[in-house]
N, C-alpha and C. Protein backbone atom coordinates (compact mmCIF):
# COMPACT_ATOMS: atom_id res chain seq x y z
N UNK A 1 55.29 20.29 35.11
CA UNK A 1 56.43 19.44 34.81
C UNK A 1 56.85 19.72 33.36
N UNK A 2 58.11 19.97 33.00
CA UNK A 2 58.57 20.25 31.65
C UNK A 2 59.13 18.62 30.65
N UNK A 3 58.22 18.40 30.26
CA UNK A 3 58.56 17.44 29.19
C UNK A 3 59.18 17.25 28.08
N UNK A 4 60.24 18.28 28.47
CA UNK A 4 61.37 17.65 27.47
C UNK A 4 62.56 17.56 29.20
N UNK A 5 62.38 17.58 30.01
CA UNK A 5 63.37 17.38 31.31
C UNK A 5 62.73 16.43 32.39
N UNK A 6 61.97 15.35 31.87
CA UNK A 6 61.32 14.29 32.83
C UNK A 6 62.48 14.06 33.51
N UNK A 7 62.56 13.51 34.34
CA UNK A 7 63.64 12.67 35.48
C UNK A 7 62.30 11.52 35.65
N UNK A 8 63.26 10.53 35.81
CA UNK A 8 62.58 9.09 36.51
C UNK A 8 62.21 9.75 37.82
N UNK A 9 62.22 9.94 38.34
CA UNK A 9 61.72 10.24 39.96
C UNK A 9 60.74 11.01 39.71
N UNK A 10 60.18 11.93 38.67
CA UNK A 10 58.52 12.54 38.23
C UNK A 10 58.06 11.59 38.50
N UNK A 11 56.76 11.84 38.94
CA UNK A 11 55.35 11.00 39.00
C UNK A 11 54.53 11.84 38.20
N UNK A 12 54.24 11.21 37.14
CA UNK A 12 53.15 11.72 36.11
C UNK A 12 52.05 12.02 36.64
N UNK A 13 51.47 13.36 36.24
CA UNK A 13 50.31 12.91 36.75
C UNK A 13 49.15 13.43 35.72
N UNK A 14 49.14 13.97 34.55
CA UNK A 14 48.68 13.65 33.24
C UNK A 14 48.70 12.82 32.41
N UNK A 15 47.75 12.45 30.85
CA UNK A 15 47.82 11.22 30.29
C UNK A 15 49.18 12.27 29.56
N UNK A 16 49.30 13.15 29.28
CA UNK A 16 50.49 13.84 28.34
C UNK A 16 51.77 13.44 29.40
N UNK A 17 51.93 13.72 30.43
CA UNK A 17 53.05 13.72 31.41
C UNK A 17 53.45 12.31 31.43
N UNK A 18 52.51 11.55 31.53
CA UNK A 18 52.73 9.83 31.31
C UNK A 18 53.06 9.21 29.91
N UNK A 19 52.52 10.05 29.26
CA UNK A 19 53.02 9.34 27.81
C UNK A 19 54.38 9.86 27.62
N UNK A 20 54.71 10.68 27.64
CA UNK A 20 55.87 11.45 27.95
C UNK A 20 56.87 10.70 28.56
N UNK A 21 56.97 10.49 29.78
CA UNK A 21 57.46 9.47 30.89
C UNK A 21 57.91 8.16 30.37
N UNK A 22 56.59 7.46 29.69
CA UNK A 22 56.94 6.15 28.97
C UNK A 22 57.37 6.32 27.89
N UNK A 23 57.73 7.12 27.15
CA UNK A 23 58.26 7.12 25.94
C UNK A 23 59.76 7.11 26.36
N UNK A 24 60.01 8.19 27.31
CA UNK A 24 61.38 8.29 27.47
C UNK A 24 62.17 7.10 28.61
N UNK A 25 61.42 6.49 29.09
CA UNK A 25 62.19 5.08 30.30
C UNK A 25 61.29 4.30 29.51
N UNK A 26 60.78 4.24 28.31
CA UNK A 26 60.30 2.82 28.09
C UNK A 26 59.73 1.86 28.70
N UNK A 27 58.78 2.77 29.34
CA UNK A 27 57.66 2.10 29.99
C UNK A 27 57.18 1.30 29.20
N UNK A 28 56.44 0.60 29.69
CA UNK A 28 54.75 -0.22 28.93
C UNK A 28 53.57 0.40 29.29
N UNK A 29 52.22 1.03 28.18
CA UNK A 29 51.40 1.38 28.64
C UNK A 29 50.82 0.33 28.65
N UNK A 30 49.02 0.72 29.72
CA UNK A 30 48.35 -0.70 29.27
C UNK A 30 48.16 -1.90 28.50
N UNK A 31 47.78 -1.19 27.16
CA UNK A 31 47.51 -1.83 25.88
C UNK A 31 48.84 -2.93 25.41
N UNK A 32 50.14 -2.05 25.60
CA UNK A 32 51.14 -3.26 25.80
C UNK A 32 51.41 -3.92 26.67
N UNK A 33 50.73 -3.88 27.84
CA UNK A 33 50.73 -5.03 29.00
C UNK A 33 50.31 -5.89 29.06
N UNK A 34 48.83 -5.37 28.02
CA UNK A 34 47.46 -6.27 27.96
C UNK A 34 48.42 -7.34 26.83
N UNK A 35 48.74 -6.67 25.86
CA UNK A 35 49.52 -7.53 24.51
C UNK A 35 49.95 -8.78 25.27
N UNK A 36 51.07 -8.09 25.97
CA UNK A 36 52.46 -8.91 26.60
C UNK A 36 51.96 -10.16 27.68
N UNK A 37 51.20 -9.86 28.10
CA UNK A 37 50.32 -10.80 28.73
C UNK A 37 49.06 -11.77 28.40
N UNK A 38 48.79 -11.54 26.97
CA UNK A 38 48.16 -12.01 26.63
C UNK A 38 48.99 -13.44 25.48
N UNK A 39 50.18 -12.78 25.08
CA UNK A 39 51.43 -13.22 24.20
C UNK A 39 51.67 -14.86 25.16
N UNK A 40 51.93 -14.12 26.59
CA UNK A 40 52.70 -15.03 27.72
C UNK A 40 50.99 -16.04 28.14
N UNK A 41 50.14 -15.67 28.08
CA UNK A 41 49.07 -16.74 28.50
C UNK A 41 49.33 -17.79 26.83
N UNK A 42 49.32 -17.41 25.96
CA UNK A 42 49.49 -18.38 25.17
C UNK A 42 50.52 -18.95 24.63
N UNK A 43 51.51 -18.75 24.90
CA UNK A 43 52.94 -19.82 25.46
C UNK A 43 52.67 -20.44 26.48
N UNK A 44 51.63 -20.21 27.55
CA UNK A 44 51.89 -21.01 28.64
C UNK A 44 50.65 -22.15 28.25
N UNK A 45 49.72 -21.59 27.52
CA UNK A 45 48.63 -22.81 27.65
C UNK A 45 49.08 -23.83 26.64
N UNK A 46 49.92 -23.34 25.70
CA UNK A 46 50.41 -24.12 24.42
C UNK A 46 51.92 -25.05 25.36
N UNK A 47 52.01 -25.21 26.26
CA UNK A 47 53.29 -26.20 27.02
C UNK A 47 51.90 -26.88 27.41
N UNK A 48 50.93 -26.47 27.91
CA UNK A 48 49.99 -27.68 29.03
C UNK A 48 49.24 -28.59 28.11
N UNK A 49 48.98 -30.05 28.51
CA UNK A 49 48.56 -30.59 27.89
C UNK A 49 47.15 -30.01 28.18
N UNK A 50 46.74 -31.22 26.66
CA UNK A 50 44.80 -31.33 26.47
C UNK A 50 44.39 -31.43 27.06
N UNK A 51 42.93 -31.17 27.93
CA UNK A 51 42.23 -32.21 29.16
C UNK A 51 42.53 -33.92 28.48
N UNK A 52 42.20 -34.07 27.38
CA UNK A 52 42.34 -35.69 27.00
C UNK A 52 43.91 -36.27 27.44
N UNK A 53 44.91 -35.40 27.20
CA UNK A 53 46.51 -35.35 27.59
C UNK A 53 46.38 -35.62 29.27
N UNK A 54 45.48 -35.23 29.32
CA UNK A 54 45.64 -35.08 31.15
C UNK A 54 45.12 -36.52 31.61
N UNK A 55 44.33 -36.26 30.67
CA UNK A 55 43.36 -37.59 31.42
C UNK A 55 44.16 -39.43 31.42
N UNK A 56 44.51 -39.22 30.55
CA UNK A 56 45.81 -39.99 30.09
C UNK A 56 46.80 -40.23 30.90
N UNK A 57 47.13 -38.98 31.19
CA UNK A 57 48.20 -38.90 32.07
C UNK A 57 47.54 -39.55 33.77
N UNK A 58 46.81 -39.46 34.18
CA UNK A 58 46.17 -39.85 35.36
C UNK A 58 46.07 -41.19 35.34
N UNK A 59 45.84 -41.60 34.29
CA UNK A 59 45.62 -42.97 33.87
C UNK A 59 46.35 -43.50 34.38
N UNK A 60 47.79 -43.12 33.65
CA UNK A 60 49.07 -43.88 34.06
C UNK A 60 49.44 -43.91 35.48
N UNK A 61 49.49 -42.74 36.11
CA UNK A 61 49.73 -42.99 37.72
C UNK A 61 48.56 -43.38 38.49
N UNK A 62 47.45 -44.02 37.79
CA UNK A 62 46.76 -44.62 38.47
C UNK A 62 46.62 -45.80 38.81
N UNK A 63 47.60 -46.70 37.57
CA UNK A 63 47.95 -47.76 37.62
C UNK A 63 48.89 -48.13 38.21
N UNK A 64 49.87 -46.88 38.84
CA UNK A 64 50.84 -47.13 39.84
C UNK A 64 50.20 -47.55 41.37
N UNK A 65 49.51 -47.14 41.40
CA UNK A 65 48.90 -47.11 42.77
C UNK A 65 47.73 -48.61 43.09
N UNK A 66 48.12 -49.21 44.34
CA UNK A 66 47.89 -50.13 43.87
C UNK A 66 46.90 -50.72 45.28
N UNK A 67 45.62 -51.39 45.47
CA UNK A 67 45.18 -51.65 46.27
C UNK A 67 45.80 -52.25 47.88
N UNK A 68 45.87 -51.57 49.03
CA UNK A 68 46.96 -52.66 49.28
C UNK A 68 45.96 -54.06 50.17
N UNK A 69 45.19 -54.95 49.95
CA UNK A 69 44.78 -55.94 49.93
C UNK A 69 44.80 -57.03 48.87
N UNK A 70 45.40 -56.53 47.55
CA UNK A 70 45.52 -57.07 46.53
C UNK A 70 47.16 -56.80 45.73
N UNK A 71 47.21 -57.52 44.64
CA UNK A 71 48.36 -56.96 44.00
C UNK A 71 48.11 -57.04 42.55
N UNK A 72 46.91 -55.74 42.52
CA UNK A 72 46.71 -55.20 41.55
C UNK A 72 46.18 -53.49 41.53
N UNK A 73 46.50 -53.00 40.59
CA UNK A 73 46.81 -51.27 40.66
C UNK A 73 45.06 -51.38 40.63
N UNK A 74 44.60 -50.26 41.14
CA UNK A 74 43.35 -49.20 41.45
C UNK A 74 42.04 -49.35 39.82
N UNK A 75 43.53 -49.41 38.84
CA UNK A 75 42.68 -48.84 37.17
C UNK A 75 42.39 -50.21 36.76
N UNK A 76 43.53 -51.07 36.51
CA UNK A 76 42.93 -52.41 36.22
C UNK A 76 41.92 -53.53 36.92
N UNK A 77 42.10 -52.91 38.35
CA UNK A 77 40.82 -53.58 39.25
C UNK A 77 39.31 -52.93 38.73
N UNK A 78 39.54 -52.01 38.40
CA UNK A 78 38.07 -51.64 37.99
C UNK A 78 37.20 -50.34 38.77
N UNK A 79 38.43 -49.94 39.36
CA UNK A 79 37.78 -49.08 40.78
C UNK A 79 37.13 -47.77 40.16
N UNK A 80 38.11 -47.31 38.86
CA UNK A 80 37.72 -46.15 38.74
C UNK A 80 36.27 -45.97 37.68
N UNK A 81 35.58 -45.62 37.77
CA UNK A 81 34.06 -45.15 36.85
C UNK A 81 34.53 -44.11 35.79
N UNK A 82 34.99 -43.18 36.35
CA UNK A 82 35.34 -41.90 34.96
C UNK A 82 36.23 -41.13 35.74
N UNK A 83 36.76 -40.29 34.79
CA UNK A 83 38.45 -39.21 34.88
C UNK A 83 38.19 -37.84 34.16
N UNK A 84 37.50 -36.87 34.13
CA UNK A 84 37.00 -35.64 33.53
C UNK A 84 38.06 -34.91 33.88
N UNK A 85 38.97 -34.25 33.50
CA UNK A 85 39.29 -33.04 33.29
C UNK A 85 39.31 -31.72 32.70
N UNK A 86 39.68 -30.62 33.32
CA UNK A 86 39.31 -29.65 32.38
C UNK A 86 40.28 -28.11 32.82
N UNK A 87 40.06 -27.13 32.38
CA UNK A 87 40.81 -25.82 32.55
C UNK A 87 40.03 -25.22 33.70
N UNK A 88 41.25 -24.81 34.43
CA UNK A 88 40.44 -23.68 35.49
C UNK A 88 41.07 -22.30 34.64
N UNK A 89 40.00 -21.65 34.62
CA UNK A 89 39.92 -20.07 33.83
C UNK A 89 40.85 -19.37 34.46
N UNK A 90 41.26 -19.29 35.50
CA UNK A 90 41.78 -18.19 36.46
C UNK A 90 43.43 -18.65 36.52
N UNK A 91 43.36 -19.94 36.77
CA UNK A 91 44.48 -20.49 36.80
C UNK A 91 45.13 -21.22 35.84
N UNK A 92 44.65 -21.65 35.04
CA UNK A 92 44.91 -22.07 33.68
C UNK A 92 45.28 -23.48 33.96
N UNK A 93 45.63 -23.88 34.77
CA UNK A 93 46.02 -25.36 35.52
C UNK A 93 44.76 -26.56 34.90
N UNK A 94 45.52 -27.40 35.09
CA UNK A 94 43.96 -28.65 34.91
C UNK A 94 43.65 -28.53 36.30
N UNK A 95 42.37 -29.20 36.45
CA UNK A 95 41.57 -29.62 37.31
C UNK A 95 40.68 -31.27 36.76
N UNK A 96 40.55 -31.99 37.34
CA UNK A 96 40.16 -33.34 37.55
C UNK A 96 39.00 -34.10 38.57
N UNK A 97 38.14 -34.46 38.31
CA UNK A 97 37.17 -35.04 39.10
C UNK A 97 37.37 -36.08 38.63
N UNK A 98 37.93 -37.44 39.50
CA UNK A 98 37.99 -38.53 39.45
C UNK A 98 36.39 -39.53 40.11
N UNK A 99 35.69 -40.64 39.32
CA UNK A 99 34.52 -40.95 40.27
C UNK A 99 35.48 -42.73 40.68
N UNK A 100 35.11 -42.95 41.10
CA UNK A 100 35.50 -44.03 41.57
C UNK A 100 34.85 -45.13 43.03
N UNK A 101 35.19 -46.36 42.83
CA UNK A 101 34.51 -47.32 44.16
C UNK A 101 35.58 -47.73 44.73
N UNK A 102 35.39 -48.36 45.54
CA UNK A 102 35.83 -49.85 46.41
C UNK A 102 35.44 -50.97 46.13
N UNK A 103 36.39 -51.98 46.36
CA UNK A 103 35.88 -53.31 46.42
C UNK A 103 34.95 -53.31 47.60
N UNK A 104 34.51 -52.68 48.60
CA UNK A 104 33.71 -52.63 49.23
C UNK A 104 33.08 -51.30 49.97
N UNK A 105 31.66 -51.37 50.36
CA UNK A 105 32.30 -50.28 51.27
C UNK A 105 32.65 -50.11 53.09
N UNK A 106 32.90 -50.80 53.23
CA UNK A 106 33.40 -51.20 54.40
C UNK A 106 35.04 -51.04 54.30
N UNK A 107 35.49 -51.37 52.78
CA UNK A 107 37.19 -50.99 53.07
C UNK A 107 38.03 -50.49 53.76
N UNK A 108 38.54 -51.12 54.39
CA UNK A 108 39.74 -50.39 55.80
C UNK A 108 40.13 -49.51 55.37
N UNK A 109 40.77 -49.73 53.87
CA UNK A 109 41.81 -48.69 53.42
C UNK A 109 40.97 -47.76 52.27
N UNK A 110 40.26 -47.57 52.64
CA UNK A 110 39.40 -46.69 52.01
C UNK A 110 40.27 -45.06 51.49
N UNK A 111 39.96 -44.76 52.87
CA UNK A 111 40.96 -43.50 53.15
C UNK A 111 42.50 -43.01 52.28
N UNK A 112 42.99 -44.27 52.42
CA UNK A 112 44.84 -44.76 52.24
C UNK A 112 44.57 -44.22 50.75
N UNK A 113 43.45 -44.83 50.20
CA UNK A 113 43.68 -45.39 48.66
C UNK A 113 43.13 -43.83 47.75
N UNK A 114 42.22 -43.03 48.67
CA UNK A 114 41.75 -41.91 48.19
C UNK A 114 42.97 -40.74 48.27
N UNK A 115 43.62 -40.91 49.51
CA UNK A 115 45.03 -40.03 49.63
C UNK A 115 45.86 -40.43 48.59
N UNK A 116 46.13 -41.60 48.35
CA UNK A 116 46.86 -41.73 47.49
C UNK A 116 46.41 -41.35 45.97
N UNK A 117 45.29 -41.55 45.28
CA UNK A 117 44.86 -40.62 44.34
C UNK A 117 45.25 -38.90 44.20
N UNK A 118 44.49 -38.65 45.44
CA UNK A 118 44.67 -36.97 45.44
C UNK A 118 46.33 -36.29 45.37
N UNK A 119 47.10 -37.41 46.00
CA UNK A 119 48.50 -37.07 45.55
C UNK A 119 49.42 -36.91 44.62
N UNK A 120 48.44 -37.64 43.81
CA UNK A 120 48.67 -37.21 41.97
C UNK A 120 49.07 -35.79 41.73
N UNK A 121 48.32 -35.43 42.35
CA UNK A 121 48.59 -33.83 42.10
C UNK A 121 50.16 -33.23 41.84
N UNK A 122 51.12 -34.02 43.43
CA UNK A 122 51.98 -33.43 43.70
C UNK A 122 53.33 -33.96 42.87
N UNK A 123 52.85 -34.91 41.73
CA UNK A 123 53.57 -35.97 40.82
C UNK A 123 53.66 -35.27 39.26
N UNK A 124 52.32 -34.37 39.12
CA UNK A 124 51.97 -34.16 37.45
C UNK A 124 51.67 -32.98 37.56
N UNK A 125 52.44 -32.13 36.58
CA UNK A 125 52.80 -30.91 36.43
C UNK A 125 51.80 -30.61 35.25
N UNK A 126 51.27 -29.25 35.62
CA UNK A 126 50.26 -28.46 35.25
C UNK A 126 48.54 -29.09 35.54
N UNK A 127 48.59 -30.07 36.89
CA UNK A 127 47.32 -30.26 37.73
C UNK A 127 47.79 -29.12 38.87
N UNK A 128 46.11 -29.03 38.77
CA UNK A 128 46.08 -27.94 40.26
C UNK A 128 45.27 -28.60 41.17
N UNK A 129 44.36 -29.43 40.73
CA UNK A 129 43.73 -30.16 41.87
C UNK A 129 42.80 -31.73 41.39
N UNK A 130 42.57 -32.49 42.20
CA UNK A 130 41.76 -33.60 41.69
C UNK A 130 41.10 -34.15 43.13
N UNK A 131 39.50 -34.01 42.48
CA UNK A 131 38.02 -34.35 43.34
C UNK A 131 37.80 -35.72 42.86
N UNK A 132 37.68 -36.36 44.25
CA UNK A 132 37.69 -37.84 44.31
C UNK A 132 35.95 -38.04 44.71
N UNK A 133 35.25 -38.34 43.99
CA UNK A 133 33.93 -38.95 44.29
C UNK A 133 33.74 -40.44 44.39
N UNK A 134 33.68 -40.88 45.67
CA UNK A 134 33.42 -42.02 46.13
C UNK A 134 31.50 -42.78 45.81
N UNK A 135 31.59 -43.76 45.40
CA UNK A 135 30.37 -43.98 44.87
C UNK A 135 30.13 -45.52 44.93
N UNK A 136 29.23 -45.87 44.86
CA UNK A 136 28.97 -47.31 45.36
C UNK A 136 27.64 -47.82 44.57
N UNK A 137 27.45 -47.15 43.58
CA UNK A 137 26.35 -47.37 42.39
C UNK A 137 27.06 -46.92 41.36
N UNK A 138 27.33 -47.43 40.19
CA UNK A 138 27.28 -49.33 40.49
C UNK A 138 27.82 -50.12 41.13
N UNK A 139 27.35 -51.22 41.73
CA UNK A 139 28.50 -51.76 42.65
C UNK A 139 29.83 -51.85 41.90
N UNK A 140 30.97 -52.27 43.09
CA UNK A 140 32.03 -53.20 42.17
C UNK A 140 31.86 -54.55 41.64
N UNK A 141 32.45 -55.05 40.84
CA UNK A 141 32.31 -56.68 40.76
C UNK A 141 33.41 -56.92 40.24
N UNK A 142 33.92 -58.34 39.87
CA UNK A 142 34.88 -59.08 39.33
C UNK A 142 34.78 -58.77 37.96
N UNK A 143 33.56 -58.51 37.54
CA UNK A 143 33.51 -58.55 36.36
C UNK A 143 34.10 -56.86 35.80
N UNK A 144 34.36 -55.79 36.16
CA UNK A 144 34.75 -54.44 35.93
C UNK A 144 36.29 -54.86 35.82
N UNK A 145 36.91 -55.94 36.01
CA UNK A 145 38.10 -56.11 36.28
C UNK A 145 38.87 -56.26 35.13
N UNK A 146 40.24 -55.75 34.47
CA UNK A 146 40.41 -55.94 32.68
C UNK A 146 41.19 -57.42 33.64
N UNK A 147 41.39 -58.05 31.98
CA UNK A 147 41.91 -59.79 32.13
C UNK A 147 43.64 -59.44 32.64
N UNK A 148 44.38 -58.89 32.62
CA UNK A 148 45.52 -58.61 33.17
C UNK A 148 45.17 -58.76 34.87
N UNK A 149 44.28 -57.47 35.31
CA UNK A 149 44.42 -57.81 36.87
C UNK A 149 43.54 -59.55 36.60
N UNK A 150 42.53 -59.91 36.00
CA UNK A 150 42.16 -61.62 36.54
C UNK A 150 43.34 -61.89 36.30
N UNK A 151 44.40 -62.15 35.44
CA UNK A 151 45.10 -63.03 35.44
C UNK A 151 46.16 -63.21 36.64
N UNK A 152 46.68 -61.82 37.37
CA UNK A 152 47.35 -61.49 38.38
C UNK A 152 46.58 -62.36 39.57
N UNK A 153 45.34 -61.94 39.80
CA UNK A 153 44.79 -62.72 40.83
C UNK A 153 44.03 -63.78 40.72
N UNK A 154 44.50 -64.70 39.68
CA UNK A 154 44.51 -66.38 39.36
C UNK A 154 42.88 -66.39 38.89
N UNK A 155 42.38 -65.33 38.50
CA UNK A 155 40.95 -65.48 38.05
C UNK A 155 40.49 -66.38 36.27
N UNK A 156 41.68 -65.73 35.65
CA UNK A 156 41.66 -66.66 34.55
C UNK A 156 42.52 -67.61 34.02
């Protein structure tokens, strides 16, 4: 192949014939792919929030969601135990393990109230997923409850 008469339609097939090639259509070799992609992972992680940003953020639509035997949200009843988030490596997305109870475990709506958690997902941008651990140690009680939900349900 004569390298001073590349045509785009050559297929290189030396590192000279390829450097050649990319010099003249302005290719990208590796090393500037690796750059350019490495440039674009950190614009993208610098838009996503903190895990603490995240966790926060869960918070809030957790308080949307709301028992339906009561008329008080999931967070101020006391349901939830802990909210961990963190980076998935591959995907750069958060990820979330929520632990959480029931007012019982017998709850009808057991199910209802765990779907409705995991649907967070499809609400808050830059989650990729959230693990709901159901747990029943420690129990629930009245007492896990902040004074907003007692006051809602005539406790204080």
């Amino acid at each position: 192949m004569d390298l001073n008469n590349i045509q785009e339609s050559d297929i290189p097939t030396t590192a000279e014939e390829l450097e050649a090639y990319n010099a003249k259509f302005n290719k990208l070799n590796q090393s500037d792919i690796d750059e350019k992609m490495a440039k674009e992972r950190e614009k993208f992680l610098a838009k996503q929030p903190s895990d603490r940003e995240m966790e926060e953020k869960i918070v809030e639509h957790l308080r949307e969601i709301y028992d339906p035997e009561l008329p008080v949200n999931i967070y101020d009843l006391g349901l939830v135990y802990n909210i961990e988030c963190w980076t998935n490596e591959v995907s750069m997305l958060k990820m979330c393990k929520i632990t959480m109870t029931l007012t019982s475990a017998t709850c009808s709506f057991s199910q209802v109230i765990v779907d409705l958690v995991k649907s967070i997902v499809s609400r808050q941008s830059g989650l990729e997923n959230i693990d709901v651990n159901i747990v029943f140690d420690p129990p629930w009680g009245q007492d896990k409850m902040t004074d907003e939900a007692k006051l809602a349900m005539g406790l204080l």
